[in-house]
PDB file of N, CA and C in Angstrom:
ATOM      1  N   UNK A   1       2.169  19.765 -11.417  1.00  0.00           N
ATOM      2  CA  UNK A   1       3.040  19.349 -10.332  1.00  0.00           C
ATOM      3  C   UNK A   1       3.446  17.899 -10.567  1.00  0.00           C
ATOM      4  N   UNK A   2       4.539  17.486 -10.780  1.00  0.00           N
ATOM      5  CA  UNK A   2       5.382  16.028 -10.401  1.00  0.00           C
ATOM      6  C   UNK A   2       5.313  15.664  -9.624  1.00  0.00           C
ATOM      7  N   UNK A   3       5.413  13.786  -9.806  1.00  0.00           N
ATOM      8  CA  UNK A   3       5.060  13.360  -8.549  1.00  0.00           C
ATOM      9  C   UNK A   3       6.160  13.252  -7.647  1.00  0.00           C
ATOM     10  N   UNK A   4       7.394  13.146  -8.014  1.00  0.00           N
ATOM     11  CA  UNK A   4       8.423  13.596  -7.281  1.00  0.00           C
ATOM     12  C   UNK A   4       8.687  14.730  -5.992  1.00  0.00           C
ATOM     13  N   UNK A   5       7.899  16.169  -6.803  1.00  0.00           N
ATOM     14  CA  UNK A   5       7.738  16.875  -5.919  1.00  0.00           C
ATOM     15  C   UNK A   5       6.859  16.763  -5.185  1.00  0.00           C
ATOM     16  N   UNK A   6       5.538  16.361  -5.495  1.00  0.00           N
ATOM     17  CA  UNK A   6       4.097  16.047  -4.620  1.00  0.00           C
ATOM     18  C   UNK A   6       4.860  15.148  -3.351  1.00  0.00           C
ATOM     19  N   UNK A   7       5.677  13.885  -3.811  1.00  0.00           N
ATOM     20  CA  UNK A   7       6.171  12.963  -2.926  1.00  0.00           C
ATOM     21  C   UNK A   7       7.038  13.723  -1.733  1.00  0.00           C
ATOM     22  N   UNK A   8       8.228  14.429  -2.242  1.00  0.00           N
ATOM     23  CA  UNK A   8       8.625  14.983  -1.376  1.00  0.00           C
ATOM     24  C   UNK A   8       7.647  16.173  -0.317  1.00  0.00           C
ATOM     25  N   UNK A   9       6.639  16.459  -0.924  1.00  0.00           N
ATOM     26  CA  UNK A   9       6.177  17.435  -0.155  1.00  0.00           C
ATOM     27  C   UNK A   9       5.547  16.631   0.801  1.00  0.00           C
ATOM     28  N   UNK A  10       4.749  15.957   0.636  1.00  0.00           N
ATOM     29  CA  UNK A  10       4.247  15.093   1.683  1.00  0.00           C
ATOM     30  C   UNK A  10       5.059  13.998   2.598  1.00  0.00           C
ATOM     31  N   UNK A  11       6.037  13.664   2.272  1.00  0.00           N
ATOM     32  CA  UNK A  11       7.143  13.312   3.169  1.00  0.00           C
ATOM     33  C   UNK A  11       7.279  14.023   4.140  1.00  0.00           C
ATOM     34  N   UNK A  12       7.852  15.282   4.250  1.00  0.00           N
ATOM     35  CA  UNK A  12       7.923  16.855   4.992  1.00  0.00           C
ATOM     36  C   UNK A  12       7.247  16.621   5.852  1.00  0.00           C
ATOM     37  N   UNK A  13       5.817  16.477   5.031  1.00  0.00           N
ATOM     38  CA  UNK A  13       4.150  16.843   6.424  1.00  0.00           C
ATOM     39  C   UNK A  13       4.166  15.521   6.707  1.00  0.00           C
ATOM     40  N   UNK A  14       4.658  14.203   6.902  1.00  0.00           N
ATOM     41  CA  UNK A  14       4.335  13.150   7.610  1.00  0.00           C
ATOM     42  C   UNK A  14       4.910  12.967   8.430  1.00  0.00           C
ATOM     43  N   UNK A  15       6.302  13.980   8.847  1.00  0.00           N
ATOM     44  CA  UNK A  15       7.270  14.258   9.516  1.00  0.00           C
ATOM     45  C   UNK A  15       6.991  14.910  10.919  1.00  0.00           C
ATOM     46  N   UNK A  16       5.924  16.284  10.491  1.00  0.00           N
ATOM     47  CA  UNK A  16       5.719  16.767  11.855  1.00  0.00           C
ATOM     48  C   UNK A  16       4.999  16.337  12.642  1.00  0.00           C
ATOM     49  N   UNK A  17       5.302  16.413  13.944  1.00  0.00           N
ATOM     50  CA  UNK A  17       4.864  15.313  15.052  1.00  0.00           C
ATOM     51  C   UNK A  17       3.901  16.214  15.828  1.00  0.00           C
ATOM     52  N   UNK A  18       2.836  15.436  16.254  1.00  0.00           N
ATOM     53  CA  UNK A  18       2.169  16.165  16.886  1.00  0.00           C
ATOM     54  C   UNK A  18       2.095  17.135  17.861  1.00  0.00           C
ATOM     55  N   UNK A  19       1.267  18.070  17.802  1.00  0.00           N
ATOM     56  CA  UNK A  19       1.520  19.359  18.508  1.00  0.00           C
ATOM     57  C   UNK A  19       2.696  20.238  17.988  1.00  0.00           C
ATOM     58  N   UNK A  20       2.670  20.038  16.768  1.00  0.00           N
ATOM     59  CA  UNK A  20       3.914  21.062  16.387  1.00  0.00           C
ATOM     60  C   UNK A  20       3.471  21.319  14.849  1.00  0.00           C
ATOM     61  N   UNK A  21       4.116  22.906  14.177  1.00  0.00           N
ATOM     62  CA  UNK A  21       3.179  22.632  12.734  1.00  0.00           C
ATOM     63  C   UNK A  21       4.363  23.410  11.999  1.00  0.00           C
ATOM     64  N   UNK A  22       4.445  23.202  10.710  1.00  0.00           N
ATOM     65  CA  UNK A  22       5.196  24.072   9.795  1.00  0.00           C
ATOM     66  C   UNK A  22       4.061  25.162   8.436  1.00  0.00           C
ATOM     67  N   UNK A  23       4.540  25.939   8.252  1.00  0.00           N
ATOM     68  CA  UNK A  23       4.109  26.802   7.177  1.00  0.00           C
ATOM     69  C   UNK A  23       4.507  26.447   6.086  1.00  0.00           C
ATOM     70  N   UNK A  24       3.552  26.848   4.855  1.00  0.00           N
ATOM     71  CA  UNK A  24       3.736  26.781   3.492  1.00  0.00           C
ATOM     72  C   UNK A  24       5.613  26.641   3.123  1.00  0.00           C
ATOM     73  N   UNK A  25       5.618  27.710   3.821  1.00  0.00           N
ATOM     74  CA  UNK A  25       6.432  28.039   3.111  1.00  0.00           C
ATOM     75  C   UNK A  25       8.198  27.522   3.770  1.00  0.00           C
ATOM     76  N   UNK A  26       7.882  27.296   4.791  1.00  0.00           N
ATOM     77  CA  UNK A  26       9.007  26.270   5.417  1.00  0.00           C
ATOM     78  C   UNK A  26       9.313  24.931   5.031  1.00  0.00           C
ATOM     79  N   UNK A  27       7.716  24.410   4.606  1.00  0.00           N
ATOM     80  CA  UNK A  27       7.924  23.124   3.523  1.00  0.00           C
ATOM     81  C   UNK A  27       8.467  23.793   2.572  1.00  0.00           C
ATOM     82  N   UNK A  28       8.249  24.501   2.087  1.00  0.00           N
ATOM     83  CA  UNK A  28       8.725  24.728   0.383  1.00  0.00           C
ATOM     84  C   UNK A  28      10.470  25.120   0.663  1.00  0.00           C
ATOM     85  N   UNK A  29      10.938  25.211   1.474  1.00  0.00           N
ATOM     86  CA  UNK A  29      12.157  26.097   1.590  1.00  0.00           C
ATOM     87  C   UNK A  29      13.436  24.228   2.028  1.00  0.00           C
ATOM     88  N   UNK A  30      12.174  23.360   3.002  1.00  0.00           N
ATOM     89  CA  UNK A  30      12.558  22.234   3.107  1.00  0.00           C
ATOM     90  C   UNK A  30      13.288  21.164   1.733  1.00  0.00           C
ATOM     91  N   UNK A  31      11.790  21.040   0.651  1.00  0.00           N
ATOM     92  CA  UNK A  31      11.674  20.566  -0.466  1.00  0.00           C
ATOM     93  C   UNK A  31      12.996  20.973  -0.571  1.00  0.00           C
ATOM     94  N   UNK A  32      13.123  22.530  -1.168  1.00  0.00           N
ATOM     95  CA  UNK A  32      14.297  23.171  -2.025  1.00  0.00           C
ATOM     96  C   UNK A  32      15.755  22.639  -1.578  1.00  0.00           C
ATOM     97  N   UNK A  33      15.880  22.314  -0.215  1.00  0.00           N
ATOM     98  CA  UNK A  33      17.418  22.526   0.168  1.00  0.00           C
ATOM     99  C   UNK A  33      17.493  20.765  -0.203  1.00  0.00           C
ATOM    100  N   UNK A  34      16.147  19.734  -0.139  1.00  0.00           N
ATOM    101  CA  UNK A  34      16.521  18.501  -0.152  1.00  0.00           C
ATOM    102  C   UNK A  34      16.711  18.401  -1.852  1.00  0.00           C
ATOM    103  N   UNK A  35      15.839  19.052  -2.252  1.00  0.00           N
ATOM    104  CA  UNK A  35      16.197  19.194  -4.099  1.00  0.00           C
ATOM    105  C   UNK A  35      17.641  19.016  -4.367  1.00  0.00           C
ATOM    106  N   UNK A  36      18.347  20.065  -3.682  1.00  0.00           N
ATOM    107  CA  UNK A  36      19.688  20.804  -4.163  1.00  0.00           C
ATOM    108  C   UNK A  36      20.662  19.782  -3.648  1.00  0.00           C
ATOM    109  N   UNK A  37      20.505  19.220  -2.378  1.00  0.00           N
ATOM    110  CA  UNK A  37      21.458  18.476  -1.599  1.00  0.00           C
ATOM    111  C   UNK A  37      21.378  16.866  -3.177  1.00  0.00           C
ATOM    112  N   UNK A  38      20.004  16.307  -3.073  1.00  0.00           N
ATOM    113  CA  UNK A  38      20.135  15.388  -4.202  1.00  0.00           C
ATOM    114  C   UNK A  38      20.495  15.455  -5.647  1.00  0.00           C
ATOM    115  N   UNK A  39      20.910  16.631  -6.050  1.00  0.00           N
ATOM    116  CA  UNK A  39      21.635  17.616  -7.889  1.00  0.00           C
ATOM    117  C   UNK A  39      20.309  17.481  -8.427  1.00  0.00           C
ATOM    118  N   UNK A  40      19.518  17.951  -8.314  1.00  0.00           N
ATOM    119  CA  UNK A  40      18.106  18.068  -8.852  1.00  0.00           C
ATOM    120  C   UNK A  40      17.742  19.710  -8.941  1.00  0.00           C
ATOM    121  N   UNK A  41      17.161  20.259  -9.899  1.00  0.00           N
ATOM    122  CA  UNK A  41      17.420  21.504 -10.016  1.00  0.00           C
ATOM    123  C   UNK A  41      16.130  22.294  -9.272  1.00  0.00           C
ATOM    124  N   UNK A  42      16.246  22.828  -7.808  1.00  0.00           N
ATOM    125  CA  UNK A  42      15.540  23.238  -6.599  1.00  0.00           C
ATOM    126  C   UNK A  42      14.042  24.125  -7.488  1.00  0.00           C
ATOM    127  N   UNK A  43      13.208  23.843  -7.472  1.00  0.00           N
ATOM    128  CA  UNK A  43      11.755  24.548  -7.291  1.00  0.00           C
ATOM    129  C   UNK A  43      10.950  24.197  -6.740  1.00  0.00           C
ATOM    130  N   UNK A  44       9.568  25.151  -7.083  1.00  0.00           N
ATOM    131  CA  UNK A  44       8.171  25.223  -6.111  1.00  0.00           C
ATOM    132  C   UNK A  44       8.241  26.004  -5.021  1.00  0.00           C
ATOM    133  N   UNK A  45       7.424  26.208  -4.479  1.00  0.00           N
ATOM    134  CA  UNK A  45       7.002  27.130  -3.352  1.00  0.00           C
ATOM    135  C   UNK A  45       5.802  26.876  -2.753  1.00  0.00           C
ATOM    136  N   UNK A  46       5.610  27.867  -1.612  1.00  0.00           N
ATOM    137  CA  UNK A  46       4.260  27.618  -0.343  1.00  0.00           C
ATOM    138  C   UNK A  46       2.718  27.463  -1.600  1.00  0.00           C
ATOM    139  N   UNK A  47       3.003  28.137  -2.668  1.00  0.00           N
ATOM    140  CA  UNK A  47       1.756  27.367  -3.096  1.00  0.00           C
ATOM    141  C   UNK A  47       1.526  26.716  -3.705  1.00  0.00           C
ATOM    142  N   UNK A  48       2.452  26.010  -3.856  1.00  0.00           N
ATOM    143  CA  UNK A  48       2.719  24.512  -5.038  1.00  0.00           C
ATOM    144  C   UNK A  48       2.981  23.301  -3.450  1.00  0.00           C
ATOM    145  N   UNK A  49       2.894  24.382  -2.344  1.00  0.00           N
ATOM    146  CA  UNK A  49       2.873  23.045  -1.359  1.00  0.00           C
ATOM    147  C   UNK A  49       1.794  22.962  -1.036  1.00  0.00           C
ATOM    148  N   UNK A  50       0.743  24.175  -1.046  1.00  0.00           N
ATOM    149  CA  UNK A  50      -0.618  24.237  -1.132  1.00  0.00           C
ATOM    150  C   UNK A  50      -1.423  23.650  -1.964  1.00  0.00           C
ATOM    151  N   UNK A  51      -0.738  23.395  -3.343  1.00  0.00           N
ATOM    152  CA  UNK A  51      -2.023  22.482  -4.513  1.00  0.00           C
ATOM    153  C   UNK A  51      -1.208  21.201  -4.034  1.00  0.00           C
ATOM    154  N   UNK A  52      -0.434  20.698  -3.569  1.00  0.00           N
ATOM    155  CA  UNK A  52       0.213  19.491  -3.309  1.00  0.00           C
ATOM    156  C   UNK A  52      -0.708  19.223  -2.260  1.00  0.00           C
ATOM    157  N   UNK A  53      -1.215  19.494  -0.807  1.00  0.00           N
ATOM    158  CA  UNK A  53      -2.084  19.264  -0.031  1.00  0.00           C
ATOM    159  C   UNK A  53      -3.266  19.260  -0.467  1.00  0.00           C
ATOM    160  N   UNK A  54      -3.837  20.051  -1.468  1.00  0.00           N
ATOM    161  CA  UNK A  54      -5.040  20.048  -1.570  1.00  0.00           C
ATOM    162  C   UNK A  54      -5.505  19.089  -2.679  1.00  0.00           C
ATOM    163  N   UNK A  55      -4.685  18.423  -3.248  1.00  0.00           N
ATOM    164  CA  UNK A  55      -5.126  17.399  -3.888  1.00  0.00           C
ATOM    165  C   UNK A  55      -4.640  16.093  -3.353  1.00  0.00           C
ATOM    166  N   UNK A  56      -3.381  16.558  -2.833  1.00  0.00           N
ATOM    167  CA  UNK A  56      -2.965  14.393  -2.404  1.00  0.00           C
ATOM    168  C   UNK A  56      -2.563  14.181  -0.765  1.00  0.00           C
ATOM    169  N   UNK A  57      -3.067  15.562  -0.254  1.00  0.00           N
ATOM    170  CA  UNK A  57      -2.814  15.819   1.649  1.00  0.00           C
ATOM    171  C   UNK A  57      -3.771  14.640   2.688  1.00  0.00           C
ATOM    172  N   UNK A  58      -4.706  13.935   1.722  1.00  0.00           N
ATOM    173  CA  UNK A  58      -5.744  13.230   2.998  1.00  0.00           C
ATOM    174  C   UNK A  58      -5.082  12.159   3.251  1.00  0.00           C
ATOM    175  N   UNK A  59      -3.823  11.721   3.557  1.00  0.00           N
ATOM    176  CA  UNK A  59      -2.995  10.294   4.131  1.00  0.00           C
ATOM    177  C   UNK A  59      -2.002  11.378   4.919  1.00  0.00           C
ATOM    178  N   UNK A  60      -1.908  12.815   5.363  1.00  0.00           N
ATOM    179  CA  UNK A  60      -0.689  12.983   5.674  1.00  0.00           C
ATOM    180  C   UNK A  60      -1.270  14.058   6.629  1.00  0.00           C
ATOM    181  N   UNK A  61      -0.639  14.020   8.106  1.00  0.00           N
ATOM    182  CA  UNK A  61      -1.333  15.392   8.853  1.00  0.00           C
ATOM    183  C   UNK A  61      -1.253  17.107   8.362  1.00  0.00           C
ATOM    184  N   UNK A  62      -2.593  16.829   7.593  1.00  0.00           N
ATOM    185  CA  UNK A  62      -2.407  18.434   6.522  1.00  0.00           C
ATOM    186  C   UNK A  62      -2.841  19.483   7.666  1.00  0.00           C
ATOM    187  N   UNK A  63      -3.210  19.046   8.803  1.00  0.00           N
ATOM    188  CA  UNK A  63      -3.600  19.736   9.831  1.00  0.00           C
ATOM    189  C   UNK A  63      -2.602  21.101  10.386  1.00  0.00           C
ATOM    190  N   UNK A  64      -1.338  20.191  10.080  1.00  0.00           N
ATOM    191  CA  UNK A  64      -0.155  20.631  10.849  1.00  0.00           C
ATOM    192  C   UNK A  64      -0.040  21.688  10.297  1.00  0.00           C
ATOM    193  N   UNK A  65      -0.426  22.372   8.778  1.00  0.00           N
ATOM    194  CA  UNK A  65       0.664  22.760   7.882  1.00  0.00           C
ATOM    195  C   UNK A  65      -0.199  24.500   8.084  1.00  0.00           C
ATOM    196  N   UNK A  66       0.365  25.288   7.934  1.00  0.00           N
ATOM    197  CA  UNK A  66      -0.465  26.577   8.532  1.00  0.00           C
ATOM    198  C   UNK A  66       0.240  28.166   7.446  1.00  0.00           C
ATOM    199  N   UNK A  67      -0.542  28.740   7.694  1.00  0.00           N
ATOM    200  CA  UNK A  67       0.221  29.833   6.299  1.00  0.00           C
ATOM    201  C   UNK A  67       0.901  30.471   7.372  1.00  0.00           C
ATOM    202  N   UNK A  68       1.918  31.589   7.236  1.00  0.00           N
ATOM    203  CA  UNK A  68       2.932  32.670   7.689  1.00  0.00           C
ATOM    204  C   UNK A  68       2.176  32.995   9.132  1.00  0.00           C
ATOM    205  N   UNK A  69       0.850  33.451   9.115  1.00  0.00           N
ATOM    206  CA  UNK A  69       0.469  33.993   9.671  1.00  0.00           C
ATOM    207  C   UNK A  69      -0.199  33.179  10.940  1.00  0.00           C
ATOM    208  N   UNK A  70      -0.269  31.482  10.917  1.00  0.00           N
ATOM    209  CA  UNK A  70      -0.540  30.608  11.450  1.00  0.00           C
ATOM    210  C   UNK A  70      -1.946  30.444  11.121  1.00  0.00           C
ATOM    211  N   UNK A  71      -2.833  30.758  10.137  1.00  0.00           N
ATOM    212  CA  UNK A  71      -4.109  30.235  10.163  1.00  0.00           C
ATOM    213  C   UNK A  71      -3.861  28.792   9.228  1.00  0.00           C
ATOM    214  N   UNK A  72      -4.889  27.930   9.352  1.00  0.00           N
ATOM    215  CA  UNK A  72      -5.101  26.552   8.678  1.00  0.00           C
ATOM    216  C   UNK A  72      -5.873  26.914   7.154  1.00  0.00           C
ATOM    217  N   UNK A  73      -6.402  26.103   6.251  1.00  0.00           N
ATOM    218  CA  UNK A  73      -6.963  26.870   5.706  1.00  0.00           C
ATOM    219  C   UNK A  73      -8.369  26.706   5.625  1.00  0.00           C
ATOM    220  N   UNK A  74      -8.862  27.855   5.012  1.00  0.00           N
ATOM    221  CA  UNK A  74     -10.313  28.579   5.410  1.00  0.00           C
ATOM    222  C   UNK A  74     -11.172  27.387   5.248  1.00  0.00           C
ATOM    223  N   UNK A  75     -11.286  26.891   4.273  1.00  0.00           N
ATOM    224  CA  UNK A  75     -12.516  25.978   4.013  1.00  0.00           C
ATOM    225  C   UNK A  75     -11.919  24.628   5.004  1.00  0.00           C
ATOM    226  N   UNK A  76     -11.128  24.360   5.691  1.00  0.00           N
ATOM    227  CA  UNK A  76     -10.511  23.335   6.597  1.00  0.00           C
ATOM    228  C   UNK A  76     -10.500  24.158   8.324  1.00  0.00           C
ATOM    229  N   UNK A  77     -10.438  25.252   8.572  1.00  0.00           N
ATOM    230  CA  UNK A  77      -9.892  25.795   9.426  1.00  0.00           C
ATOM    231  C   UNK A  77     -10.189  25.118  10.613  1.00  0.00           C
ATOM    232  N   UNK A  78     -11.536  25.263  10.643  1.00  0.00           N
ATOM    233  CA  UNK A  78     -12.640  25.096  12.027  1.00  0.00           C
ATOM    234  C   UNK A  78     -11.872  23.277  12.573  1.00  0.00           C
ATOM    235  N   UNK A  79     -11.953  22.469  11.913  1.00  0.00           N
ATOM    236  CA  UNK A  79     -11.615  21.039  11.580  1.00  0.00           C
ATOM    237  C   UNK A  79     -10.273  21.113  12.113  1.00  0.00           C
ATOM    238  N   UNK A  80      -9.159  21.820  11.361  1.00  0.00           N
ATOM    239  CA  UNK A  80      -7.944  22.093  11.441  1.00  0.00           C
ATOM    240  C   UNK A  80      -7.446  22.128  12.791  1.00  0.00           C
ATOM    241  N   UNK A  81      -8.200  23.256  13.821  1.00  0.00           N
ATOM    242  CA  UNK A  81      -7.970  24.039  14.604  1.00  0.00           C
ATOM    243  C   UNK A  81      -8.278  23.233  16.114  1.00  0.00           C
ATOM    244  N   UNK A  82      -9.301  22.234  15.849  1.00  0.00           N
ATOM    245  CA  UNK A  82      -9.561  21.538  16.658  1.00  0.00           C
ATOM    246  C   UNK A  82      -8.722  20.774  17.248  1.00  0.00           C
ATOM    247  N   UNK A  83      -8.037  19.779  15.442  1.00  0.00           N
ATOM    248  CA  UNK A  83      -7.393  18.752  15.647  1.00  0.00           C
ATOM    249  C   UNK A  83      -5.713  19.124  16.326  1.00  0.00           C
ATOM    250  N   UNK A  84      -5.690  20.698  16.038  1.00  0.00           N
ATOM    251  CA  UNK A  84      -4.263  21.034  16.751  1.00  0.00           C
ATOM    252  C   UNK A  84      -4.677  21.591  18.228  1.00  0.00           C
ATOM    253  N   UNK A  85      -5.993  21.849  18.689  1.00  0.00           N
ATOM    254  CA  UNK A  85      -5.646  21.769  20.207  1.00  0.00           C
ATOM    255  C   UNK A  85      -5.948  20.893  20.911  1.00  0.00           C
ATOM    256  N   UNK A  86      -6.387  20.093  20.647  1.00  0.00           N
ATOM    257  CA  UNK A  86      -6.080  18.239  20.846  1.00  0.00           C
ATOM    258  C   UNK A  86      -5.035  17.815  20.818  1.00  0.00           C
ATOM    259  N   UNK A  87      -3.609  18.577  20.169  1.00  0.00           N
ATOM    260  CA  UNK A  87      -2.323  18.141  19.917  1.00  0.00           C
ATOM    261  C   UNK A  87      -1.921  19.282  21.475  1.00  0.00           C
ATOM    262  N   UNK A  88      -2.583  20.072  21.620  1.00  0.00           N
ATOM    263  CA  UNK A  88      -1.926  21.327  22.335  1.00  0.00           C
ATOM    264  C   UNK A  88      -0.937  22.115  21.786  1.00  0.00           C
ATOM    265  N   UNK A  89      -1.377  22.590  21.052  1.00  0.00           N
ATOM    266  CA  UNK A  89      -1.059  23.407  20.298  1.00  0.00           C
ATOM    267  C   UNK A  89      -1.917  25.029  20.664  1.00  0.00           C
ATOM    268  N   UNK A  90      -1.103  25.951  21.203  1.00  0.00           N
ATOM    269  CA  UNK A  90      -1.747  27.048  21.904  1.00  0.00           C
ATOM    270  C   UNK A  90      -2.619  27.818  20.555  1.00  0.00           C
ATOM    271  N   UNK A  91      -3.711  28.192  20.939  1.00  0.00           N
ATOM    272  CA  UNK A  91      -4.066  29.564  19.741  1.00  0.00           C
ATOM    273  C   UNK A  91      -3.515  30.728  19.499  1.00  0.00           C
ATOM    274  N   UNK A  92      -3.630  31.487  18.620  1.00  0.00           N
ATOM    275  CA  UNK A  92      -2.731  32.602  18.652  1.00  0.00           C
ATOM    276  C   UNK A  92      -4.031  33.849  18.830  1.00  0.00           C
ATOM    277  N   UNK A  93      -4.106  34.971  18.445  1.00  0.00           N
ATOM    278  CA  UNK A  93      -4.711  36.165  18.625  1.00  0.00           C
ATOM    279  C   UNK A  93      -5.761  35.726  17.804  1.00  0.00           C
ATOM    280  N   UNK A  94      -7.649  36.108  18.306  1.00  0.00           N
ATOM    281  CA  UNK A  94      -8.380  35.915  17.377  1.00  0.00           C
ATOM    282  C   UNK A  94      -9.402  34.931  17.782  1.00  0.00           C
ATOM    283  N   UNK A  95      -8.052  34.028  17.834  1.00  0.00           N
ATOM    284  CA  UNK A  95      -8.448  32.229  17.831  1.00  0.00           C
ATOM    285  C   UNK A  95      -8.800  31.382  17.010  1.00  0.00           C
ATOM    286  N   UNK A  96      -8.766  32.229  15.113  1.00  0.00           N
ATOM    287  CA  UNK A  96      -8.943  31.580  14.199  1.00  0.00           C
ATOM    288  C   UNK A  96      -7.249  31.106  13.700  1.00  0.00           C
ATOM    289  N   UNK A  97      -6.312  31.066  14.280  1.00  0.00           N
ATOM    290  CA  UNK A  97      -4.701  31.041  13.785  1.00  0.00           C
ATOM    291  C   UNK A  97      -4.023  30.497  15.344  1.00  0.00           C
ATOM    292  N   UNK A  98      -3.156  29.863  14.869  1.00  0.00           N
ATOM    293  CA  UNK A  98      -2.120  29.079  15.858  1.00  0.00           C
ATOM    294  C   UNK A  98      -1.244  29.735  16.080  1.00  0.00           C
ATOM    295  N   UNK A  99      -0.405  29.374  17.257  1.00  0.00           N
ATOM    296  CA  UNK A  99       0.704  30.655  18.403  1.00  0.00           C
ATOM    297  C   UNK A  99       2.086  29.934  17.006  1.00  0.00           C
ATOM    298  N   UNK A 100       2.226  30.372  16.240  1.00  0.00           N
ATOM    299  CA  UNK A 100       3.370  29.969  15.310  1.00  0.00           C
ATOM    300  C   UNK A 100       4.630  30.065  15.840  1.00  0.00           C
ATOM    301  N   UNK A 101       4.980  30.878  16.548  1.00  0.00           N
ATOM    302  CA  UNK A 101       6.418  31.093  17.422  1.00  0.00           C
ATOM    303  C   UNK A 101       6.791  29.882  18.175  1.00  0.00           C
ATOM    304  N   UNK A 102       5.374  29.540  18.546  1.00  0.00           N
ATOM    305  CA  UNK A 102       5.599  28.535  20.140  1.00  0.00           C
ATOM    306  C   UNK A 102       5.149  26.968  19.354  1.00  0.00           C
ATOM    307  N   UNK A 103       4.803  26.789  18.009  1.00  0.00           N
ATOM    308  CA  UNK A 103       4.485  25.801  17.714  1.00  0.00           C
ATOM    309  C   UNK A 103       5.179  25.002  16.641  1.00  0.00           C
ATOM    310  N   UNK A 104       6.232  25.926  15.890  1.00  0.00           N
ATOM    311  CA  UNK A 104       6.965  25.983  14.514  1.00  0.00           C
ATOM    312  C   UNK A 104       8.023  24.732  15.041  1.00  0.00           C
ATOM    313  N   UNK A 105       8.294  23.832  13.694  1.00  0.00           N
ATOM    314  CA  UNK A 105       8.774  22.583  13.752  1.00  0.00           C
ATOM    315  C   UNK A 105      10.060  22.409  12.402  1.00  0.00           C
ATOM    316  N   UNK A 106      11.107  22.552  12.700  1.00  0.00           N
ATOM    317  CA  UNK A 106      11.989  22.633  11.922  1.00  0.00           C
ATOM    318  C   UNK A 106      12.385  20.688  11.346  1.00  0.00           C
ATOM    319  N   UNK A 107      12.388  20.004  10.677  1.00  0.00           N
ATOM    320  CA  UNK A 107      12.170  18.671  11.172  1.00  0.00           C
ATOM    321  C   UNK A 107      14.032  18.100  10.393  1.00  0.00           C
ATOM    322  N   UNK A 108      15.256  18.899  10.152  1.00  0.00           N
ATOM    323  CA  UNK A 108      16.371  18.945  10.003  1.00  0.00           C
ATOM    324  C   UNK A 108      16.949  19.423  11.326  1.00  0.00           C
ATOM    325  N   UNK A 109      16.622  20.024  11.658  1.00  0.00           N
ATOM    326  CA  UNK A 109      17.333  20.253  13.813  1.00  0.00           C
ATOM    327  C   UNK A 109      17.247  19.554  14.740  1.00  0.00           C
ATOM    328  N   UNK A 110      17.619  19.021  14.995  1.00  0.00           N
ATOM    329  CA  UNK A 110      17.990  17.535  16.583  1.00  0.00           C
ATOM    330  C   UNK A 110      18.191  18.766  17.396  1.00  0.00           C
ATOM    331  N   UNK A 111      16.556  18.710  18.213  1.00  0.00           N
ATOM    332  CA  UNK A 111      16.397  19.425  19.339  1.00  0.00           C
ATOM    333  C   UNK A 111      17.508  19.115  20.225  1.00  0.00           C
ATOM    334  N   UNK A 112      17.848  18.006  20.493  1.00  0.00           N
ATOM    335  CA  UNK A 112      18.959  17.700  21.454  1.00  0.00           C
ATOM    336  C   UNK A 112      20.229  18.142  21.420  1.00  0.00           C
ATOM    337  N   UNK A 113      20.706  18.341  20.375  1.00  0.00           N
ATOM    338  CA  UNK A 113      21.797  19.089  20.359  1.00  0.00           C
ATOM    339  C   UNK A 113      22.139  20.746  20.293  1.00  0.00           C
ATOM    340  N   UNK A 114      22.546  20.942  21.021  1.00  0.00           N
ATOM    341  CA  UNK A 114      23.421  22.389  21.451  1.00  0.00           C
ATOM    342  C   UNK A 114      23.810  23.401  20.405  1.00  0.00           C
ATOM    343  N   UNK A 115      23.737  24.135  20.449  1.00  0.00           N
ATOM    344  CA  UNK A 115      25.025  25.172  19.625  1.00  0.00           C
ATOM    345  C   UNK A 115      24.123  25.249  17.925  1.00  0.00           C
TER     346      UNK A 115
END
C-alpha cells in the first residue's frame, strides 16, 4: 500500500464526526471518486482500507469505520462499540453491530442542502 493512498484513506476517517460511521467500503468508493477527480488512476478497496487502518488507523477515529453489515472489528469490537455509544450511535440487532441505516455518513453531501 502507498502512502498516498494510506494518506487519503485516513483523511476520509478523520472526517467523520462523531456519532456517525462509514463502511469499508464507502471509504474505498470515497478514495476512488477523489483518485479520479485528481487524474490519478482510481484503486483499492474495503480491504486495502482495512490494512490501511490496521496498520496506520491509531491517530484517526478507526472507531467510526464499520464493515457492510455494521460490526467494528472483531479483535477491536467490544472497545469499538463502546466508544460509538458514547457518540450515540444506536446498536443494531444482536448488539455486537451498529444501526448502519441510522448512522451512515456520506462526508461529500452538505446535509443542508435540498434536492
Amino acid at each position: 500500500m502507498d502512502d498516498d493512498y494510506a494518506e487519503s484513506v485516513l483523511e476520509v476517517v478523520r472526517t467523520i464526526p462523531a456519532g456517525r460511521v462509514m463502511t469499508y467500503g464507502l471509504i474505498a468508493e470515497v478514495v476512488l471518486d477523489r483518485q479520479a477527480a485528481a487524474g490519478r488512476t482510481p484503486r483499492g478497496g474495503p480491504r486495502q482500507v482495512g490494512q490501511v487502518l490496521a496498520h496506520a488507523g491509531g491517530e484517526v477515529p478507526w472507531w467510526r469505520v464499520v464493515d457492510a453489515s455494521g460490526r467494528p472489528p472483531a479483535r477491536l469490537r467490544v472497545e469499538a462499540l463502546e466508544r460509538l455509544r458514547t457518540e450515540g450511535v444506536r446498536a443494531g440487532s444482536g448488539g455486537d453491530r451498529v444501526a448502519v441505516r441510522t448512522a451512515i455518513w456520506w462526508p461529500d453531501i452538505d446535509p443542508t442542502r435540498s434536492g
